[in-house]
PDB file of N, CA and C in Angstrom:
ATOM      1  N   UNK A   1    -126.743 -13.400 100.743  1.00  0.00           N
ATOM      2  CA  UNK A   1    -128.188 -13.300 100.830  1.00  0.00           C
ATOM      3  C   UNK A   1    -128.725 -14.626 101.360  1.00  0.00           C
ATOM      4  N   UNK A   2    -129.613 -14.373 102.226  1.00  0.00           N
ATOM      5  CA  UNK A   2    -130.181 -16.150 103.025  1.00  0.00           C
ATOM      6  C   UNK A   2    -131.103 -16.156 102.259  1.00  0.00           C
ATOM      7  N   UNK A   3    -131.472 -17.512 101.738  1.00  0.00           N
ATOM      8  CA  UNK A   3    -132.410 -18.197 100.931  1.00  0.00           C
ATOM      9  C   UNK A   3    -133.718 -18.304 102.337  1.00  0.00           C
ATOM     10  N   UNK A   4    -135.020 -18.195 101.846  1.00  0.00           N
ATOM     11  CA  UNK A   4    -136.223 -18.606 102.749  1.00  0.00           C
ATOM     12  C   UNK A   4    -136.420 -19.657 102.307  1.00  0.00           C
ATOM     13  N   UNK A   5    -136.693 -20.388 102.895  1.00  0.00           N
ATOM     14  CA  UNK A   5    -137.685 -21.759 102.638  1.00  0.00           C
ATOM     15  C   UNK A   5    -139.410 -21.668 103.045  1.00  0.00           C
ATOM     16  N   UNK A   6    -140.069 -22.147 101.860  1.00  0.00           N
ATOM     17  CA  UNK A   6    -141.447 -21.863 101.862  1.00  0.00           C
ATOM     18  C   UNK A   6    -142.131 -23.063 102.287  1.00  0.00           C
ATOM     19  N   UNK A   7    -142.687 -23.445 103.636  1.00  0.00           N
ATOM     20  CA  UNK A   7    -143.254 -24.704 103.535  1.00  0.00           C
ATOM     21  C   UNK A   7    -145.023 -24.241 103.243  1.00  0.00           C
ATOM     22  N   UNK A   8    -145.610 -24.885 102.354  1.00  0.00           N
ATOM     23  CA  UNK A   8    -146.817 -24.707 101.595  1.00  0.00           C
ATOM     24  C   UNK A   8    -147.728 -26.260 102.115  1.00  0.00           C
ATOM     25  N   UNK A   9    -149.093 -25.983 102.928  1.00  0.00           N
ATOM     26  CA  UNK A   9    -149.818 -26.802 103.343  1.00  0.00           C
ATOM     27  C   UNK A   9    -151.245 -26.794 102.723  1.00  0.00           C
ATOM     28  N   UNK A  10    -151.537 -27.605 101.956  1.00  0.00           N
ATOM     29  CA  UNK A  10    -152.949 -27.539 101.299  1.00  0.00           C
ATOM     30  C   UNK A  10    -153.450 -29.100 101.876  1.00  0.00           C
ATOM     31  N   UNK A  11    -154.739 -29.107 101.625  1.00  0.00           N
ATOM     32  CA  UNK A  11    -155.663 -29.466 102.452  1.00  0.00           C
ATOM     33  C   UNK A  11    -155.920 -29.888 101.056  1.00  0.00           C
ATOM     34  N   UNK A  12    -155.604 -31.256 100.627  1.00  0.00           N
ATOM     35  CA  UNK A  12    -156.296 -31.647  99.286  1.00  0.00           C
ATOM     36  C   UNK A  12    -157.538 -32.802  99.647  1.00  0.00           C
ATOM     37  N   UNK A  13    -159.295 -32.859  98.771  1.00  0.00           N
ATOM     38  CA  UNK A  13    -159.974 -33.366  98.849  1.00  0.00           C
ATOM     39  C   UNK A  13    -159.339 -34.762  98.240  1.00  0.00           C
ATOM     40  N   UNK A  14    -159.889 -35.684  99.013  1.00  0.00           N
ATOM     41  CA  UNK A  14    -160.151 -37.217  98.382  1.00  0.00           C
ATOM     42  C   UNK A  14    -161.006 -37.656  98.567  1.00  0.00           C
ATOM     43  N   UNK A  15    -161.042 -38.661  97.189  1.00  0.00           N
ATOM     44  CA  UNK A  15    -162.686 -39.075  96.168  1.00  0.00           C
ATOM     45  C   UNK A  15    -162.621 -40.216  97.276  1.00  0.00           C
ATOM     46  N   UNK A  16    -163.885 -40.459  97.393  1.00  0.00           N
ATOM     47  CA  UNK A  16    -164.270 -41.810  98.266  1.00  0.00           C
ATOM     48  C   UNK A  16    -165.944 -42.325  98.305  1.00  0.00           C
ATOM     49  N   UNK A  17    -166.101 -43.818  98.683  1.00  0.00           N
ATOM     50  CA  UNK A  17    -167.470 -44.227  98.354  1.00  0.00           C
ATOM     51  C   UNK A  17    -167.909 -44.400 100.132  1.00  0.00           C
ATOM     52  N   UNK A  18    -169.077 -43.745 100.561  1.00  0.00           N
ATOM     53  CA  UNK A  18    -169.694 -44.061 101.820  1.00  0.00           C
ATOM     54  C   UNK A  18    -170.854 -44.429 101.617  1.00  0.00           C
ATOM     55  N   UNK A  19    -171.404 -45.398 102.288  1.00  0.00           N
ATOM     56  CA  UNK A  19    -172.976 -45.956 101.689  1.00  0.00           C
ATOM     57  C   UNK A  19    -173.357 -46.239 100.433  1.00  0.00           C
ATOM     58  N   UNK A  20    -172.215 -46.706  99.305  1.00  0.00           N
ATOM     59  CA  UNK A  20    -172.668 -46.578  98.166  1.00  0.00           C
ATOM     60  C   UNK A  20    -172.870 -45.338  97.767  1.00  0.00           C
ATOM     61  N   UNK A  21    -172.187 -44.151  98.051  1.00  0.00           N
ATOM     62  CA  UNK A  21    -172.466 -43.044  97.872  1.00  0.00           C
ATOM     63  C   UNK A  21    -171.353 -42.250  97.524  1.00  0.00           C
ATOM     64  N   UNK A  22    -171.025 -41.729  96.205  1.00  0.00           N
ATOM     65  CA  UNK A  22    -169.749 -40.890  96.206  1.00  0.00           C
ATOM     66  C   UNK A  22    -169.634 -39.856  97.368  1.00  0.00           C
ATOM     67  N   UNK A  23    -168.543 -39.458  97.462  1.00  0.00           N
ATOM     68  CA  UNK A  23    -168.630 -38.886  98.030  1.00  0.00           C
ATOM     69  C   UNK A  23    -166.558 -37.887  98.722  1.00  0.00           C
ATOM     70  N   UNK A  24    -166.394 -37.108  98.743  1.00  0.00           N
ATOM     71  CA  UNK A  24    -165.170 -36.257  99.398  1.00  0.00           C
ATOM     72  C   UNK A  24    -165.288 -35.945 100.497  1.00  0.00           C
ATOM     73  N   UNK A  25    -163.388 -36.905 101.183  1.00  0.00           N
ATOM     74  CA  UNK A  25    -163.138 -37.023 102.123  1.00  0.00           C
ATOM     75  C   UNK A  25    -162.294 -35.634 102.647  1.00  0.00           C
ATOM     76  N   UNK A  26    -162.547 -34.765 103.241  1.00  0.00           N
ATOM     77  CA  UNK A  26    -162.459 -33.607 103.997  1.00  0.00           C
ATOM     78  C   UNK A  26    -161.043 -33.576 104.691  1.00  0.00           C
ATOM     79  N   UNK A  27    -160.979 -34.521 105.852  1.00  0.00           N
ATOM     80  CA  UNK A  27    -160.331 -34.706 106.836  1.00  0.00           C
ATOM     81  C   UNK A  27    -160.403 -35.639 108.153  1.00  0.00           C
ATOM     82  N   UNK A  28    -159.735 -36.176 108.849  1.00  0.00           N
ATOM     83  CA  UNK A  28    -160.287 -37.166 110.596  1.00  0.00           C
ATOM     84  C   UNK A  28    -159.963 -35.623 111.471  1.00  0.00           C
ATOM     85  N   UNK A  29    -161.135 -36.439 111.810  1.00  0.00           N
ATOM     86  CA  UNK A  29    -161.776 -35.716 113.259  1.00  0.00           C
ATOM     87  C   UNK A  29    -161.564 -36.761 114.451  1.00  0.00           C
ATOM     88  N   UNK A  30    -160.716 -35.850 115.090  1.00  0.00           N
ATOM     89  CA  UNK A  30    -160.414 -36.681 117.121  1.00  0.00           C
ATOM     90  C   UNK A  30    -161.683 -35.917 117.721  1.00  0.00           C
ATOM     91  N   UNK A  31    -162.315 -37.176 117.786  1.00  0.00           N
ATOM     92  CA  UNK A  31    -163.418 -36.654 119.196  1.00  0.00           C
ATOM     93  C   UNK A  31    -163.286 -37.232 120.478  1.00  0.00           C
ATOM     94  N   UNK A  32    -163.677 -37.174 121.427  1.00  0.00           N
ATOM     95  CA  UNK A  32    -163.894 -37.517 122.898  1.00  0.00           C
ATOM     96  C   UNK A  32    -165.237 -36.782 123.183  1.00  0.00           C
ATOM     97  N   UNK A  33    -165.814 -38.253 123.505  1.00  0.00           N
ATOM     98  CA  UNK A  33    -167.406 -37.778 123.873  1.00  0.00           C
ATOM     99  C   UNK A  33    -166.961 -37.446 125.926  1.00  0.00           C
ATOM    100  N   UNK A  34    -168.441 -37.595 126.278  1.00  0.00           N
ATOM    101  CA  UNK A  34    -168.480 -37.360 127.235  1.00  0.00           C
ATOM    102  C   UNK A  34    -168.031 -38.188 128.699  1.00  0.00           C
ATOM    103  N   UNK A  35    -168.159 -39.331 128.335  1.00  0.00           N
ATOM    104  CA  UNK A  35    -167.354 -40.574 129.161  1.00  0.00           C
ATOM    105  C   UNK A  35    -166.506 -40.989 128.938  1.00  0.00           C
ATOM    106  N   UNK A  36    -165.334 -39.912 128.113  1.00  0.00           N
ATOM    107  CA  UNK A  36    -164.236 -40.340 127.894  1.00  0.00           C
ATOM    108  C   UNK A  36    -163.627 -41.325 127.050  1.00  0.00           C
ATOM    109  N   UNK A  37    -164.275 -42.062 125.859  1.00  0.00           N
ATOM    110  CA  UNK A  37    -164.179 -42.256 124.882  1.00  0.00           C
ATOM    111  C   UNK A  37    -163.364 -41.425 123.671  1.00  0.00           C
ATOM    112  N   UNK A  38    -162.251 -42.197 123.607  1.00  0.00           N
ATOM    113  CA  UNK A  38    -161.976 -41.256 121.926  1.00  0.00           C
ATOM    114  C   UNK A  38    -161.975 -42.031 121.183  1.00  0.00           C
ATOM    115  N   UNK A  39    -161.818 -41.615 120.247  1.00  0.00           N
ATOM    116  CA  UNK A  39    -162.261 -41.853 118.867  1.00  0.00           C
ATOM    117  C   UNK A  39    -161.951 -40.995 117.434  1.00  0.00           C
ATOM    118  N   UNK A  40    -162.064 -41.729 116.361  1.00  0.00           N
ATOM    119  CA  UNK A  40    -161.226 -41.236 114.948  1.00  0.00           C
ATOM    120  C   UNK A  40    -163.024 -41.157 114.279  1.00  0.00           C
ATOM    121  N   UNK A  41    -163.128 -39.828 113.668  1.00  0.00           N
ATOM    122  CA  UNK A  41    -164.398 -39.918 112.344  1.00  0.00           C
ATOM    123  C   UNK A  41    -163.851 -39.396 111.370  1.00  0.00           C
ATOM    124  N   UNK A  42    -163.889 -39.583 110.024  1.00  0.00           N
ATOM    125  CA  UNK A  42    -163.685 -38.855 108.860  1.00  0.00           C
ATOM    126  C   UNK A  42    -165.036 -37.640 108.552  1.00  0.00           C
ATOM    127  N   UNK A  43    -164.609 -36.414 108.197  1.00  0.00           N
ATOM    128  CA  UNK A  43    -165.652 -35.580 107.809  1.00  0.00           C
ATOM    129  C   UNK A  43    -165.733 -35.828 106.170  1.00  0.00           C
ATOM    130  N   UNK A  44    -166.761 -36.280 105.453  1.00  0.00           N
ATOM    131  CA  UNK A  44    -167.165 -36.145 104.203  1.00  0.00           C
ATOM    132  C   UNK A  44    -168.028 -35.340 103.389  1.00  0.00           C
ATOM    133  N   UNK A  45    -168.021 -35.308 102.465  1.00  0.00           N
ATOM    134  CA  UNK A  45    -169.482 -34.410 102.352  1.00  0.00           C
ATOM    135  C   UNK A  45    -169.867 -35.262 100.432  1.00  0.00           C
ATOM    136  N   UNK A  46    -171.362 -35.407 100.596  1.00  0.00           N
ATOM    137  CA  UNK A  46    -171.800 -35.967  99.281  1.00  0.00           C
ATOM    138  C   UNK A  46    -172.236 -35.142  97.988  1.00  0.00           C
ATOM    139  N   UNK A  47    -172.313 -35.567  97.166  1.00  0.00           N
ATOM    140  CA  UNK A  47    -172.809 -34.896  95.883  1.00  0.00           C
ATOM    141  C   UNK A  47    -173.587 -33.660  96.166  1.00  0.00           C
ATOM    142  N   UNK A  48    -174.934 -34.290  96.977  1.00  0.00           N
ATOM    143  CA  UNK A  48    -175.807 -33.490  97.344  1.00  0.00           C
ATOM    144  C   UNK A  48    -175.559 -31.922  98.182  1.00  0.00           C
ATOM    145  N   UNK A  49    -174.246 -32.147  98.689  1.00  0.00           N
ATOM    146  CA  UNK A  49    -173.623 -30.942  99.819  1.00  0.00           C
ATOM    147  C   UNK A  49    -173.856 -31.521 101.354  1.00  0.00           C
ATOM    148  N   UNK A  50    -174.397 -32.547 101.080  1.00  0.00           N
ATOM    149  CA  UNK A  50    -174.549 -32.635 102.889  1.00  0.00           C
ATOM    150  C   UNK A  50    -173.577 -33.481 103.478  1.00  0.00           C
ATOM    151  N   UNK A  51    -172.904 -32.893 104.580  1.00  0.00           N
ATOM    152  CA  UNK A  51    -171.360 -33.345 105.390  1.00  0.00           C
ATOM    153  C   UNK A  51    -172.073 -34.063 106.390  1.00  0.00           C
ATOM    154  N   UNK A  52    -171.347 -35.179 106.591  1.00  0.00           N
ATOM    155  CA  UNK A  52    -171.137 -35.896 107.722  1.00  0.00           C
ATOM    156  C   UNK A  52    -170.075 -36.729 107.923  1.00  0.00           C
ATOM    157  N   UNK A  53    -170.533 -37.024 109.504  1.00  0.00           N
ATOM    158  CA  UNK A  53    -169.136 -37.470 110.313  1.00  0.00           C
ATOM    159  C   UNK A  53    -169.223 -39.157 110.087  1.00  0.00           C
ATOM    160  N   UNK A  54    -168.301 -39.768 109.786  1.00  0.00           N
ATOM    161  CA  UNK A  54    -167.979 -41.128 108.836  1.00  0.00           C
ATOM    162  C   UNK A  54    -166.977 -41.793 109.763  1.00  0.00           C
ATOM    163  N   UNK A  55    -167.375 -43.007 110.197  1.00  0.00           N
ATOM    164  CA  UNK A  55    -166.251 -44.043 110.972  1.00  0.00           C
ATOM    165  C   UNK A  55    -165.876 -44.539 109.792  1.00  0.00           C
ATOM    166  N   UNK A  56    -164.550 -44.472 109.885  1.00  0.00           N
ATOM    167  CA  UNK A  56    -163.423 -45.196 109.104  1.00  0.00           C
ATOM    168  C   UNK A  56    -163.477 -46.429 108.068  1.00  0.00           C
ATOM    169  N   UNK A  57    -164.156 -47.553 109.304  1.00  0.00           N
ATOM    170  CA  UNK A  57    -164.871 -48.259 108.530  1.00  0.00           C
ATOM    171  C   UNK A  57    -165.764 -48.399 107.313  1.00  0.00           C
ATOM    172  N   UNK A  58    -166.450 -46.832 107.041  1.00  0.00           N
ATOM    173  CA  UNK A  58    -167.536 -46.661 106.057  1.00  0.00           C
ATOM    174  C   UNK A  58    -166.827 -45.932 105.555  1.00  0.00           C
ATOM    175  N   UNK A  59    -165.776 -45.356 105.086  1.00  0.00           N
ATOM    176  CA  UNK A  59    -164.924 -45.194 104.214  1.00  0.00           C
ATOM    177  C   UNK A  59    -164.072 -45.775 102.825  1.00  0.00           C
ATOM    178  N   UNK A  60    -164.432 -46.118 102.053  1.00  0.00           N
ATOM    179  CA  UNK A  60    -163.359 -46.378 100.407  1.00  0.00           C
ATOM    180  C   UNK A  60    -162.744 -45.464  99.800  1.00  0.00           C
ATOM    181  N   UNK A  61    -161.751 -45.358 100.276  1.00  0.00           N
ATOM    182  CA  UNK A  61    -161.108 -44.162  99.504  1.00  0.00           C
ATOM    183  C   UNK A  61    -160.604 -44.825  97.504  1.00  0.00           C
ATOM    184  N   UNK A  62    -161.483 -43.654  96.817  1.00  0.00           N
ATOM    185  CA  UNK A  62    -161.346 -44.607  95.388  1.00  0.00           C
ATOM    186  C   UNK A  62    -159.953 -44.181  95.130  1.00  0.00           C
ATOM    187  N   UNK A  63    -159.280 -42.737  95.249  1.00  0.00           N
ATOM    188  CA  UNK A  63    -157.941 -42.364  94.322  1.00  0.00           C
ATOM    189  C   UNK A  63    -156.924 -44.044  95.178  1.00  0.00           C
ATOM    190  N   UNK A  64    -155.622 -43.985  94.400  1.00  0.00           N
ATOM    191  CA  UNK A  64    -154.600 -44.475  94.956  1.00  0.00           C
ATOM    192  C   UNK A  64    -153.369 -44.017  95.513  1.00  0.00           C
ATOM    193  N   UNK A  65    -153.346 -43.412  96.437  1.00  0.00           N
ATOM    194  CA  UNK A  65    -152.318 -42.600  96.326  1.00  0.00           C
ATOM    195  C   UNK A  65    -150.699 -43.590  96.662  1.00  0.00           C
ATOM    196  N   UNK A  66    -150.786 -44.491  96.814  1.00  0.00           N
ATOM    197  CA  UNK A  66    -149.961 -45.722  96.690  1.00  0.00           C
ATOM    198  C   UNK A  66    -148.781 -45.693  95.538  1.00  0.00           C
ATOM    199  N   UNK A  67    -149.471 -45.226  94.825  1.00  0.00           N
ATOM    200  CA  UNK A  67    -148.677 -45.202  93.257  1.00  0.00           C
ATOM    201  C   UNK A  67    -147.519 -44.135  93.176  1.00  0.00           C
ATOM    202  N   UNK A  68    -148.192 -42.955  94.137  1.00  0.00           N
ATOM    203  CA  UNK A  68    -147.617 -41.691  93.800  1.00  0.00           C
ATOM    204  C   UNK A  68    -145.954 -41.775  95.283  1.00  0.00           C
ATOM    205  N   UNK A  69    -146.096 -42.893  96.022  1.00  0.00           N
ATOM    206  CA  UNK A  69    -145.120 -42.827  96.342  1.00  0.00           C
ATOM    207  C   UNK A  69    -143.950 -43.907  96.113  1.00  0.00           C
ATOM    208  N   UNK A  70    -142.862 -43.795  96.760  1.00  0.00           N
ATOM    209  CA  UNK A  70    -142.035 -44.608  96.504  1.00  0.00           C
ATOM    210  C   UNK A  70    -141.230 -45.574  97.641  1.00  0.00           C
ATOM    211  N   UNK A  71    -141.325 -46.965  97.633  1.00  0.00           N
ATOM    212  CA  UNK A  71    -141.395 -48.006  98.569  1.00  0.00           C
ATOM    213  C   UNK A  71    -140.006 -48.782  97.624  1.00  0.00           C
ATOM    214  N   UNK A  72    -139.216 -48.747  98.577  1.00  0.00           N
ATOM    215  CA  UNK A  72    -137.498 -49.186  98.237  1.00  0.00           C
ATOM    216  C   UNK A  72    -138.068 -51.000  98.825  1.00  0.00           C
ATOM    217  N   UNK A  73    -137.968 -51.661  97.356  1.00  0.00           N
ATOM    218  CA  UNK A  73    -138.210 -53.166  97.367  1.00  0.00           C
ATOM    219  C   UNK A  73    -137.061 -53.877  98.395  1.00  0.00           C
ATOM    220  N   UNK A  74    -137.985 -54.607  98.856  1.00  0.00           N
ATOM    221  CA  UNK A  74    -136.934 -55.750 100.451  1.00  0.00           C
ATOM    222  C   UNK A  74    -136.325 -56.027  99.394  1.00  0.00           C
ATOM    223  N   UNK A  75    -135.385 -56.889 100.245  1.00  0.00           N
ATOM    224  CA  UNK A  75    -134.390 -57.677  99.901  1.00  0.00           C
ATOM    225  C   UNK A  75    -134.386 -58.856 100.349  1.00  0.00           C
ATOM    226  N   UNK A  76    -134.598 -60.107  99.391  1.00  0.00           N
ATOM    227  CA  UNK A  76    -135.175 -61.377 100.020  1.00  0.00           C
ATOM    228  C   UNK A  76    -133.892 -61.860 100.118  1.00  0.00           C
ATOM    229  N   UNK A  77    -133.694 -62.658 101.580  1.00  0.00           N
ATOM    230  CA  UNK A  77    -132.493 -62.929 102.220  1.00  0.00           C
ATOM    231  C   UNK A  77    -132.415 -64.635 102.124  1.00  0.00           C
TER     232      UNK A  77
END
């Protein structure tokens, strides 16, 4: 009998501060305006419900997700 393998993709929210403003980070958005510019925005959306598009810069992401992985310590030579 062949075993399936299930790959499972969720789209998890992260907590973050924009403007002094709580707020959940959605996802980055690739745009290219009209003169050929690209560019990275985060989509957020605030307490209130209202989404907007967020340069990176105005982003704090509060969780850590740092913790939850695992980083094999150098080796000081």
């Amino acid at each position: 009998m062949a075993s399936i393998n299930k790959i499972e993709i969720k789209q998890e929210l992260r907590t973050c501060i924009v403007k002094n403003e709580k707020a959940l980070f959605h996802k980055w958005i690739h745009i290219k305006n009209l003169i050929g510019q690209e560019y990275e925005v985060g989509l957020v959306e605030y307490e209130n419900g209202e989404v907007e598009e967020v340069t990176p810069e105005n982003i704090i992401f509060c969780d850590n997700i740092f913790k939850e992985c695992y980083f094999k310590e150098r080796e000081e030579k």
